[in-house]
C-alpha atoms as a PDB file:
ATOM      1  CA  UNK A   1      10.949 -61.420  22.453  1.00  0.00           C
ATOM      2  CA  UNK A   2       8.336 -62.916  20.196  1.00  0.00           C
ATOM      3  CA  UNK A   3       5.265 -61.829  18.113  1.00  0.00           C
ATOM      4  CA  UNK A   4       1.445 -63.529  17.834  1.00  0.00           C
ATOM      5  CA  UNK A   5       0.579 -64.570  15.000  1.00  0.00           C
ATOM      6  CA  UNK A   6      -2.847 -66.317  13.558  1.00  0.00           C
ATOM      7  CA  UNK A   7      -1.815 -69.457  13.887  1.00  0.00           C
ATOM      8  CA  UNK A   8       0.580 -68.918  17.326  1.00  0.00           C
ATOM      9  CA  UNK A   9       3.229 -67.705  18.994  1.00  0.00           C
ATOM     10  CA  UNK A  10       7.166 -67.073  17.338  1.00  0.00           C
ATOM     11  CA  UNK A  11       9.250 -65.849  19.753  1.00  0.00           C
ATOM     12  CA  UNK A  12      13.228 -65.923  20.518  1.00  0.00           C
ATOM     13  CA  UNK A  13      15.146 -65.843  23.935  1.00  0.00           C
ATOM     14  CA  UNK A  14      17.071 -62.849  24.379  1.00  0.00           C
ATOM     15  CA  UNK A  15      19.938 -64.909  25.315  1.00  0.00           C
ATOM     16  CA  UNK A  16      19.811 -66.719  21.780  1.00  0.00           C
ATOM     17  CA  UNK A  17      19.671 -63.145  20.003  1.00  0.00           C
ATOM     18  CA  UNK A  18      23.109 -62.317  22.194  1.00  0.00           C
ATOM     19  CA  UNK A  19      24.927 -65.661  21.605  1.00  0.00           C
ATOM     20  CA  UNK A  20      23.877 -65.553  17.633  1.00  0.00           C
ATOM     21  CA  UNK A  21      25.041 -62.127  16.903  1.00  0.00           C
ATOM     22  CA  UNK A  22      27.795 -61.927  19.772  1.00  0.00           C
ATOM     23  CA  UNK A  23      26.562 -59.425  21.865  1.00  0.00           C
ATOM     24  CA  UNK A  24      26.211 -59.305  25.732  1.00  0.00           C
ATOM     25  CA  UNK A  25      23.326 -56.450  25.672  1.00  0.00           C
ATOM     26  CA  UNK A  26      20.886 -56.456  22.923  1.00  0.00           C
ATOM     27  CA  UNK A  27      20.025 -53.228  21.527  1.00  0.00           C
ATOM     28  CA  UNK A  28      17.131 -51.616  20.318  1.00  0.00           C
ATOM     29  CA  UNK A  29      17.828 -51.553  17.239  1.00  0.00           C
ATOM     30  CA  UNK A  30      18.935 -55.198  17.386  1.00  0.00           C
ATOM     31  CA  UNK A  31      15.287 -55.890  18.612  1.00  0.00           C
ATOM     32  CA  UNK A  32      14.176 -54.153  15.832  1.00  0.00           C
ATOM     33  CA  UNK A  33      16.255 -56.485  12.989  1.00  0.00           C
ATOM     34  CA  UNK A  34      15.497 -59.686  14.814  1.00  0.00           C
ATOM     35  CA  UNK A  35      11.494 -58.341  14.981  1.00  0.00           C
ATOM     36  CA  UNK A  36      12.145 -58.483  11.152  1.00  0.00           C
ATOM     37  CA  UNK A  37      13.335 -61.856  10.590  1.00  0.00           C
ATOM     38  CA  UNK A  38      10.575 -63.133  12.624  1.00  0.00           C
ATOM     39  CA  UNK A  39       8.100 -61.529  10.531  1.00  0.00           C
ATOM     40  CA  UNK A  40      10.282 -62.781   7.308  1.00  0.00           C
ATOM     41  CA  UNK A  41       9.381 -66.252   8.913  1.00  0.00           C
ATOM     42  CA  UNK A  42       5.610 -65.786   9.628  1.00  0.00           C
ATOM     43  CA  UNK A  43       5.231 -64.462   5.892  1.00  0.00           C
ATOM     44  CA  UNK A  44       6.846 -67.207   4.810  1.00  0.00           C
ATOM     45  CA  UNK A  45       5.050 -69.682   6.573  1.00  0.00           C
ATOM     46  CA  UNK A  46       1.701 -67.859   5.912  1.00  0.00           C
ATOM     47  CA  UNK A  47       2.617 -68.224   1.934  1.00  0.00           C
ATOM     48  CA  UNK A  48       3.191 -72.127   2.645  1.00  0.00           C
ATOM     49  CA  UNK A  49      -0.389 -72.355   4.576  1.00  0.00           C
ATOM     50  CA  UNK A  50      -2.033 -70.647   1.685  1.00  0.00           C
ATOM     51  CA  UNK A  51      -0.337 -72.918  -1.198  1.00  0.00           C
ATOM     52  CA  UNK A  52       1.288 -69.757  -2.728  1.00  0.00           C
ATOM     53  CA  UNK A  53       4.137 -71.842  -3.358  1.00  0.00           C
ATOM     54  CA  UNK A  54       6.598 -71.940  -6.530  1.00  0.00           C
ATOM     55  CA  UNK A  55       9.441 -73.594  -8.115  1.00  0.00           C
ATOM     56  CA  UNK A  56      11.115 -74.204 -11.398  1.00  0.00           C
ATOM     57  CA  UNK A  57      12.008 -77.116 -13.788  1.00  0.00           C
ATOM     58  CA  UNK A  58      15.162 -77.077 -15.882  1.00  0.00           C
ATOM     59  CA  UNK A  59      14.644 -79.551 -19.033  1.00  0.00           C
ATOM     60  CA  UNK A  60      17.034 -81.012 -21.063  1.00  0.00           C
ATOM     61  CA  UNK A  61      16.146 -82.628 -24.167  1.00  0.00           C
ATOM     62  CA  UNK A  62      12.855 -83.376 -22.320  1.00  0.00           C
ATOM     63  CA  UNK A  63      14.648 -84.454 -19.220  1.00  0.00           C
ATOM     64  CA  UNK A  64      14.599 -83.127 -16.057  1.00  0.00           C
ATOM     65  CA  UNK A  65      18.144 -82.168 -15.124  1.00  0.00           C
ATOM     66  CA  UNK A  66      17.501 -79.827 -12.422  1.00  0.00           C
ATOM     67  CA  UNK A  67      14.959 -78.247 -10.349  1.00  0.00           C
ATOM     68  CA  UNK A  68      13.353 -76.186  -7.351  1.00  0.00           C
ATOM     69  CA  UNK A  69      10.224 -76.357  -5.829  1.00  0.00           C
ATOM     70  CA  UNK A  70       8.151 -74.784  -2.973  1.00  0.00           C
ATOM     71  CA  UNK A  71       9.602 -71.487  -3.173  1.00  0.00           C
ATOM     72  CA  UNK A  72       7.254 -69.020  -1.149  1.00  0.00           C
ATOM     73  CA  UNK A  73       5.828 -66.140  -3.077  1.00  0.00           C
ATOM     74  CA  UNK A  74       7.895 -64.055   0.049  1.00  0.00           C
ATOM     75  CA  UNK A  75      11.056 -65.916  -0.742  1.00  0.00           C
ATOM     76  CA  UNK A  76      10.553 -65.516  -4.625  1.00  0.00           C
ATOM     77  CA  UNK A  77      10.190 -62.019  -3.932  1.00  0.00           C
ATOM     78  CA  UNK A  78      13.560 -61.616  -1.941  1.00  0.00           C
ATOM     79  CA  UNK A  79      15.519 -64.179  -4.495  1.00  0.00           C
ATOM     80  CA  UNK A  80      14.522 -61.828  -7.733  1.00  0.00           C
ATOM     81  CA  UNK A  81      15.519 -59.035  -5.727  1.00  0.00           C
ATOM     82  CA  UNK A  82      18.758 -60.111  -4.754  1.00  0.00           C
ATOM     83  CA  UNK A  83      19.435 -61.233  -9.001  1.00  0.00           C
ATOM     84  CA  UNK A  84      18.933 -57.633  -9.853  1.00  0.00           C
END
Protein backbone atom coordinates (compact mmCIF):
# COMPACT_ATOMS: atom_id res chain seq x y z
CA UNK A 1 0.00 0.00 0.00
CA UNK A 2 1.68 3.32 -0.53
CA UNK A 3 0.91 6.83 -1.97
CA UNK A 4 3.15 9.24 -4.56
CA UNK A 5 4.07 12.02 -3.44
CA UNK A 6 6.20 15.15 -5.04
CA UNK A 7 9.16 14.22 -3.85
CA UNK A 8 8.55 10.04 -4.01
CA UNK A 9 7.09 7.17 -3.07
CA UNK A 10 5.71 6.24 0.91
CA UNK A 11 4.39 3.09 0.97
CA UNK A 12 3.91 0.15 3.72
CA UNK A 13 3.83 -3.74 3.27
CA UNK A 14 0.62 -5.16 4.03
CA UNK A 15 2.29 -7.63 6.14
CA UNK A 16 3.79 -4.72 8.39
CA UNK A 17 0.14 -3.12 8.68
CA UNK A 18 -1.02 -6.88 10.02
CA UNK A 19 1.94 -7.53 12.39
CA UNK A 20 1.66 -3.69 13.82
CA UNK A 21 -1.96 -3.70 14.57
CA UNK A 22 -2.34 -7.63 15.08
CA UNK A 23 -4.43 -8.56 12.46
CA UNK A 24 -4.17 -11.50 9.93
CA UNK A 25 -6.54 -9.71 7.16
CA UNK A 26 -6.38 -6.06 6.79
CA UNK A 27 -9.55 -4.35 6.34
CA UNK A 28 -10.79 -1.65 4.45
CA UNK A 29 -11.22 0.45 6.77
CA UNK A 30 -7.79 -0.39 8.20
CA UNK A 31 -6.44 0.72 4.71
CA UNK A 32 -8.21 3.66 5.12
CA UNK A 33 -6.48 4.71 8.82
CA UNK A 34 -3.06 3.60 7.73
CA UNK A 35 -3.75 5.83 4.20
CA UNK A 36 -4.04 8.56 6.95
CA UNK A 37 -0.95 8.25 8.81
CA UNK A 38 0.91 8.17 5.66
CA UNK A 39 -0.47 11.35 4.61
CA UNK A 40 0.16 12.67 8.43
CA UNK A 41 3.85 11.82 7.39
CA UNK A 42 4.03 13.44 3.89
CA UNK A 43 2.47 16.73 5.50
CA UNK A 44 4.83 16.61 7.90
CA UNK A 45 7.70 16.17 5.88
CA UNK A 46 6.36 18.69 3.27
CA UNK A 47 6.24 21.39 6.35
CA UNK A 48 10.06 20.39 7.09
CA UNK A 49 11.00 20.90 3.16
CA UNK A 50 9.33 24.24 3.21
CA UNK A 51 11.05 25.55 6.62
CA UNK A 52 7.56 25.92 8.25
CA UNK A 53 9.12 24.73 11.25
CA UNK A 54 8.57 25.87 15.06
CA UNK A 55 9.62 25.47 18.53
CA UNK A 56 9.68 27.16 21.86
CA UNK A 57 12.21 28.52 24.46
CA UNK A 58 11.50 28.39 28.18
CA UNK A 59 13.75 31.20 30.02
CA UNK A 60 14.65 31.43 33.35
CA UNK A 61 16.11 34.44 34.71
CA UNK A 62 17.51 34.83 31.15
CA UNK A 63 18.56 31.25 30.99
CA UNK A 64 17.53 28.73 28.89
CA UNK A 65 16.12 25.93 31.02
CA UNK A 66 14.14 24.16 28.54
CA UNK A 67 13.15 23.98 25.04
CA UNK A 68 11.63 22.52 21.67
CA UNK A 69 12.41 23.10 18.32
CA UNK A 70 11.43 22.02 14.75
CA UNK A 71 7.94 21.41 15.44
CA UNK A 72 6.05 21.18 11.97
CA UNK A 73 3.27 23.64 11.44
CA UNK A 74 1.16 19.94 10.92
CA UNK A 75 2.44 18.70 14.23
CA UNK A 76 1.79 22.16 15.99
CA UNK A 77 -1.53 21.88 14.69
CA UNK A 78 -2.28 18.31 16.17
CA UNK A 79 -0.28 19.20 19.65
CA UNK A 80 -2.72 22.46 20.31
CA UNK A 81 -5.45 20.31 19.46
CA UNK A 82 -4.81 17.61 21.67
CA UNK A 83 -4.17 20.65 24.85
CA UNK A 84 -7.71 21.71 24.31
Amino acid sequence: MGLRTGVGFIYVALASISKEFGFARVSAKLRQRVAGALQQEIATYSDDLRGNTYGYVIEQDGEEVDACKGLSVTMMAIALRSAK
